[in-house]
N, C-alpha and C. Protein backbone atom coordinates (compact mmCIF):
# COMPACT_ATOMS: atom_id res chain seq x y z
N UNK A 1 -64.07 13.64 -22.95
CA UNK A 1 -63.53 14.97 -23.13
C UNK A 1 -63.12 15.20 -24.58
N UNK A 2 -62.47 14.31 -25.54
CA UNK A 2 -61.83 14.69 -26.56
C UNK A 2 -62.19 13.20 -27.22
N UNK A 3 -63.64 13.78 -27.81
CA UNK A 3 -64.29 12.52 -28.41
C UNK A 3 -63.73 12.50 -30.03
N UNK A 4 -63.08 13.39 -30.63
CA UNK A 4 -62.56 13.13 -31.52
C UNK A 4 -61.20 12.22 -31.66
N UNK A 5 -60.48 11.78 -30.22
CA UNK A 5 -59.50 11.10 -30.48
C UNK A 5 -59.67 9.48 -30.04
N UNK A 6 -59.72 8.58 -31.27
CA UNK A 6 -59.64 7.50 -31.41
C UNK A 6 -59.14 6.58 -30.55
N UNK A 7 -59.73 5.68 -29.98
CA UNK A 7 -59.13 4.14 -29.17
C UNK A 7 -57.67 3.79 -29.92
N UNK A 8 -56.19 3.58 -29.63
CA UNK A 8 -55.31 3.26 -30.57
C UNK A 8 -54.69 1.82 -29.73
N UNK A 9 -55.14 1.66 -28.63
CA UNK A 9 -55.03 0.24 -28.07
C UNK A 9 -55.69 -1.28 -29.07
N UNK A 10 -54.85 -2.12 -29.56
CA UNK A 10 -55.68 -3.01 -30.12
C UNK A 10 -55.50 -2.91 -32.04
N UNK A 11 -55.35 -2.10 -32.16
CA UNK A 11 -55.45 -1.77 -33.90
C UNK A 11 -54.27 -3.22 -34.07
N UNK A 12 -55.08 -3.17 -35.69
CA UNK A 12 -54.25 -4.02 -36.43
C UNK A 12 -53.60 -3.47 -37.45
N UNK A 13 -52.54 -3.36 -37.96
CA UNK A 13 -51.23 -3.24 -37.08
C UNK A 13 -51.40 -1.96 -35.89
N UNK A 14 -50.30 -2.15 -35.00
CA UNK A 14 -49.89 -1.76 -34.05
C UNK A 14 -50.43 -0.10 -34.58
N UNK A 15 -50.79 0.68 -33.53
CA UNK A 15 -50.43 2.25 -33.87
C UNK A 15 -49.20 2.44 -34.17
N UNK A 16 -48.96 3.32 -35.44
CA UNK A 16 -48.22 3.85 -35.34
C UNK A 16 -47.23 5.09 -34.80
N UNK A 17 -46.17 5.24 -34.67
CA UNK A 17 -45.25 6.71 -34.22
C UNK A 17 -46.41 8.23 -34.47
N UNK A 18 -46.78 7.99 -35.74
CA UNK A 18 -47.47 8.88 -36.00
C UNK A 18 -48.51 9.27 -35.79
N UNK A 19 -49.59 8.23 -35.74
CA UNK A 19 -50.77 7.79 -34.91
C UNK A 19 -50.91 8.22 -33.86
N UNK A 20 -49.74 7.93 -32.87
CA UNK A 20 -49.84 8.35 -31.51
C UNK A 20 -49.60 9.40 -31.27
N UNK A 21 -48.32 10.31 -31.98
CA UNK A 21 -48.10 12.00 -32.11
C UNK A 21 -49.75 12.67 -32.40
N UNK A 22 -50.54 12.21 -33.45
CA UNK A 22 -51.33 12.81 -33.79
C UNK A 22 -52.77 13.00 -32.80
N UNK A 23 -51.97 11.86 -32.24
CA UNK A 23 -53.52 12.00 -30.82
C UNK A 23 -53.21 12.72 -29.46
N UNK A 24 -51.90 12.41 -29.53
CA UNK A 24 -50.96 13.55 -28.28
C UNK A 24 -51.31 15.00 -28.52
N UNK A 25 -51.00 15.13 -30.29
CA UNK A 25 -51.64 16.58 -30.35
C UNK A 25 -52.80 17.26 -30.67
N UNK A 26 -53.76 16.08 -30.68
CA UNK A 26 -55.48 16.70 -30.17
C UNK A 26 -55.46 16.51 -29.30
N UNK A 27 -55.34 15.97 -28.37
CA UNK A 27 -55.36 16.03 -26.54
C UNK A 27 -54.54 17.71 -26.17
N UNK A 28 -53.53 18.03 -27.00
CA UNK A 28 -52.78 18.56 -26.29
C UNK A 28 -53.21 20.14 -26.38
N UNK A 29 -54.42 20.01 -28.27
CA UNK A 29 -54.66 21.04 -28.34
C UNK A 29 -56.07 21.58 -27.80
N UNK A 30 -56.22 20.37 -27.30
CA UNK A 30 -57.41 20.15 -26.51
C UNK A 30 -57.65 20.92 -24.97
N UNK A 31 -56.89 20.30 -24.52
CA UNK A 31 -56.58 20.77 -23.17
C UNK A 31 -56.26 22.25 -22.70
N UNK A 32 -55.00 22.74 -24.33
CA UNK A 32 -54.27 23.95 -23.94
C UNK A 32 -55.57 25.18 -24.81
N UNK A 33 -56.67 25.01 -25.47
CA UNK A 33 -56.93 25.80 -26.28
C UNK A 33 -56.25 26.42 -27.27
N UNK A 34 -55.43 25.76 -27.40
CA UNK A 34 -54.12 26.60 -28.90
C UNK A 34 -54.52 25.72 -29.86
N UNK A 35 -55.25 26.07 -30.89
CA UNK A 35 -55.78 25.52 -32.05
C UNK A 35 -55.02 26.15 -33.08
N UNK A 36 -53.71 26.92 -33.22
CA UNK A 36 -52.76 27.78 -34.18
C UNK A 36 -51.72 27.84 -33.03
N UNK A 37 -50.88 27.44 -33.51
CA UNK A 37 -49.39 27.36 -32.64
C UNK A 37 -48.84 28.71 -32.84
N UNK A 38 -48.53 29.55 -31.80
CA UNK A 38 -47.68 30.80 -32.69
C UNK A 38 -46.17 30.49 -32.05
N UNK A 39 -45.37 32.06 -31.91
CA UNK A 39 -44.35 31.85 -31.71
C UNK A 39 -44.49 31.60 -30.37
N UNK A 40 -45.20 32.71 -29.58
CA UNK A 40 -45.17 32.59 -28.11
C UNK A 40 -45.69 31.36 -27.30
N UNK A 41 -46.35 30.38 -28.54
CA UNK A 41 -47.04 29.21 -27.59
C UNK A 41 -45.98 28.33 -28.24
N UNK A 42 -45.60 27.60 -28.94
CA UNK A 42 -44.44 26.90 -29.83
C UNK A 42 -43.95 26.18 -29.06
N UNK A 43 -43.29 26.51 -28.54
CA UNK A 43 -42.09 25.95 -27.71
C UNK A 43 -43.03 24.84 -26.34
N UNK A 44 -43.68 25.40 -25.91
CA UNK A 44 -44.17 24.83 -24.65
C UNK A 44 -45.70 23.83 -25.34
N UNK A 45 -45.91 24.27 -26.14
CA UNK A 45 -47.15 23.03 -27.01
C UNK A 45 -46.23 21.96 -27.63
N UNK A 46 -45.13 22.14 -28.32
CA UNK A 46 -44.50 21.16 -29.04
C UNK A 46 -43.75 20.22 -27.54
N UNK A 47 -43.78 20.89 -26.34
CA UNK A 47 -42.47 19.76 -25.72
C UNK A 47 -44.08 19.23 -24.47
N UNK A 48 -45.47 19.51 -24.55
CA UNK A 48 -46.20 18.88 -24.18
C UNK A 48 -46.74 17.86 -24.96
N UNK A 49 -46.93 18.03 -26.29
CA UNK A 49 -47.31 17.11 -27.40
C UNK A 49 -45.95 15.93 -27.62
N UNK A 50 -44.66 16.07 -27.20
CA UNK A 50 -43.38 14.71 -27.12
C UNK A 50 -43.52 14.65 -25.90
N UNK A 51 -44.04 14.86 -24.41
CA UNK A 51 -44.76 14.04 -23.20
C UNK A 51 -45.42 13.28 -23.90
N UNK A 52 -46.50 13.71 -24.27
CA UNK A 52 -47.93 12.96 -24.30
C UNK A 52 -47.92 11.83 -24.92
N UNK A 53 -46.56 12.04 -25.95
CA UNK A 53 -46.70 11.25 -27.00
C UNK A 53 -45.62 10.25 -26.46
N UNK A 54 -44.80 10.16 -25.61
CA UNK A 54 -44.00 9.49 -25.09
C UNK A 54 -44.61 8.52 -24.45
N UNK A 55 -45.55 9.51 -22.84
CA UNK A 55 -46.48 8.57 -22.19
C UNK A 55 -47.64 7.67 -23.22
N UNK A 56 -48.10 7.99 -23.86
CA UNK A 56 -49.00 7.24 -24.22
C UNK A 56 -48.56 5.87 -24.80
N UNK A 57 -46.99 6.07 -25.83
CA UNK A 57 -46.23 5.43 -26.30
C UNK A 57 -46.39 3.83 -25.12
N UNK A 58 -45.55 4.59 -24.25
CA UNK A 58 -45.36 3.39 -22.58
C UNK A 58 -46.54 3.16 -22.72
N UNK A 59 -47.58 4.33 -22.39
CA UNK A 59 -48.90 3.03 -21.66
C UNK A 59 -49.47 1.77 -22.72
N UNK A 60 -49.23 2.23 -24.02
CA UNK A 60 -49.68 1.21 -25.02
C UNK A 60 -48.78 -0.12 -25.45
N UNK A 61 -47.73 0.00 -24.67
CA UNK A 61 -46.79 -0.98 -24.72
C UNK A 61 -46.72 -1.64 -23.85
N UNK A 62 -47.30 -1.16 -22.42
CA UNK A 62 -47.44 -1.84 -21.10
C UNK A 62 -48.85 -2.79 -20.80
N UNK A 63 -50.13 -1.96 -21.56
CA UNK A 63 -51.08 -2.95 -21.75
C UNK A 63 -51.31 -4.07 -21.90
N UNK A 64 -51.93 -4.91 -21.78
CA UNK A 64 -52.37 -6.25 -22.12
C UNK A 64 -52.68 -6.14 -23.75
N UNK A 65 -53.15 -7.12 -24.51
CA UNK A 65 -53.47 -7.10 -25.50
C UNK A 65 -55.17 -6.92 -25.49
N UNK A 66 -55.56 -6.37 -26.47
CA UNK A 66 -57.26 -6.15 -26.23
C UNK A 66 -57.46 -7.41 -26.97
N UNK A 67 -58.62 -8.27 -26.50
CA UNK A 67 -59.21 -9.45 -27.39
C UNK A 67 -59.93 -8.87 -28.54
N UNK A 68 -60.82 -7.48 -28.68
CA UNK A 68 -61.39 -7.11 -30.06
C UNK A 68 -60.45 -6.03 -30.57
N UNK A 69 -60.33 -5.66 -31.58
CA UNK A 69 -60.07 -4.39 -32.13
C UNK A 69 -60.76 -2.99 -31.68
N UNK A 70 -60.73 -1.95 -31.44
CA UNK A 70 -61.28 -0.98 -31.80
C UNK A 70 -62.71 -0.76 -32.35
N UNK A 71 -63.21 -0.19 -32.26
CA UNK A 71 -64.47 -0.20 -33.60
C UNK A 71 -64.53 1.13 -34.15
N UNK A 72 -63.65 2.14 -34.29
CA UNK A 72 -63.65 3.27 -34.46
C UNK A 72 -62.31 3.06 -35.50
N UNK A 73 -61.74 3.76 -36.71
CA UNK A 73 -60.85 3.80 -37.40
C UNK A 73 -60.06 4.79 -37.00
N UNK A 74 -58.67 4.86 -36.52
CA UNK A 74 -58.26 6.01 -36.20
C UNK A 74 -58.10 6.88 -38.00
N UNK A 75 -58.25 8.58 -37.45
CA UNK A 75 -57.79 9.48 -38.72
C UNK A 75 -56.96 9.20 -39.26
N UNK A 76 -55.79 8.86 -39.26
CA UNK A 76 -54.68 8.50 -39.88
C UNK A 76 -55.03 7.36 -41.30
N UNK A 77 -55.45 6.42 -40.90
CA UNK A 77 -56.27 5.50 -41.44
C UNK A 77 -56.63 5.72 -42.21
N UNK A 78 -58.03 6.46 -42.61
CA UNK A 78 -59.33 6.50 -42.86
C UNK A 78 -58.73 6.99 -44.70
N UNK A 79 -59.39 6.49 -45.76
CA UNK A 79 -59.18 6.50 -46.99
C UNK A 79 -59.23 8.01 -47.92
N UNK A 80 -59.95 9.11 -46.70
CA UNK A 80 -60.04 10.32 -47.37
C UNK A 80 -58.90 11.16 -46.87
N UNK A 81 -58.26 10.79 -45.31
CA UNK A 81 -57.03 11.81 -44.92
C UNK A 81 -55.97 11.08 -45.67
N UNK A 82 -55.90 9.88 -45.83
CA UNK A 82 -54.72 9.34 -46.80
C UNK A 82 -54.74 10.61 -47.78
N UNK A 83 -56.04 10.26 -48.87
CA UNK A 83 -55.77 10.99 -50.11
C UNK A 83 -55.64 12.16 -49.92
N UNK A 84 -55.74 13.16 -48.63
CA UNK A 84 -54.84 14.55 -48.47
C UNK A 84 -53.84 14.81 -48.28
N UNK A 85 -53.25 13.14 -47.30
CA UNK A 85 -51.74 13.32 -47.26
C UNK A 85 -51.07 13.20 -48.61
N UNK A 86 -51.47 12.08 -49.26
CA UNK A 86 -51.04 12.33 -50.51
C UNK A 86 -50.68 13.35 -52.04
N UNK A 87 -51.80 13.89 -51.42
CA UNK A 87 -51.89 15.24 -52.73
C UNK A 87 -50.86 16.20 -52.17
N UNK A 88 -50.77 16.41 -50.72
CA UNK A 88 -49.58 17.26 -49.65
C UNK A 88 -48.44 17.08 -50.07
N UNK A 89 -48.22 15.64 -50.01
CA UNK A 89 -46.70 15.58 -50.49
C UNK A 89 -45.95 15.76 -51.69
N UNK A 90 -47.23 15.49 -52.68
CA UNK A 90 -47.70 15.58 -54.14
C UNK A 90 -47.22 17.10 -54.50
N UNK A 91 -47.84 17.83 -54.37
CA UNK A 91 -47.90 19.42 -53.95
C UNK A 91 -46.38 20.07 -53.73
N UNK A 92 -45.54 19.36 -52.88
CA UNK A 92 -44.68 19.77 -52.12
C UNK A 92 -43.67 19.48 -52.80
N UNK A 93 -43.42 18.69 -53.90
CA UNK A 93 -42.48 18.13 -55.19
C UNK A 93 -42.08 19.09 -55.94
């Protein structure tokens, strides 16, 4: 269903807080069709995206350990969204 969101079971290091928010909220924007949060959707997208991100939290802590890694890099990761987060915060100075 939501082939853009990454395996986060197994990574080396652990997923992170953020990692997992960020996949809660492609699932979440997935599911709900709200691809632009407004006022009237806000409230009820942001407290489905801290579910999702809660549950997923548990299920990845309750798992077993995977014997391989992943073979997919989650976004967070990947060397070109770094250098956007970076210029973002850069920007924001």
């Amino acid at each position: 269903m939501c082939r853009n969101i990454t395996t986060l079971r197994g990574l080396q290091p652990a997923a992170t807080t953020e990692e997992i928010e960020a996949a809660a909220r492609q699932y979440v924007r997935k599911v709900s069709g709200v691809q632009s949060v407004s006022a009237a959707t806000r409230d009820a997208f942001e407290l489905a995206v801290a579910e999702v991100t809660a549950a997923t939290t548990k299920l990845l802590e309750q798992l077993p350990e995977r014997k391989q890694p992943p073979t997919t890099v989650p976004p967070l990761r990947r060397p070109e969204v770094q250098a956007r987060i970076a210029a973002k915060q850069t920007a924001s100075r």
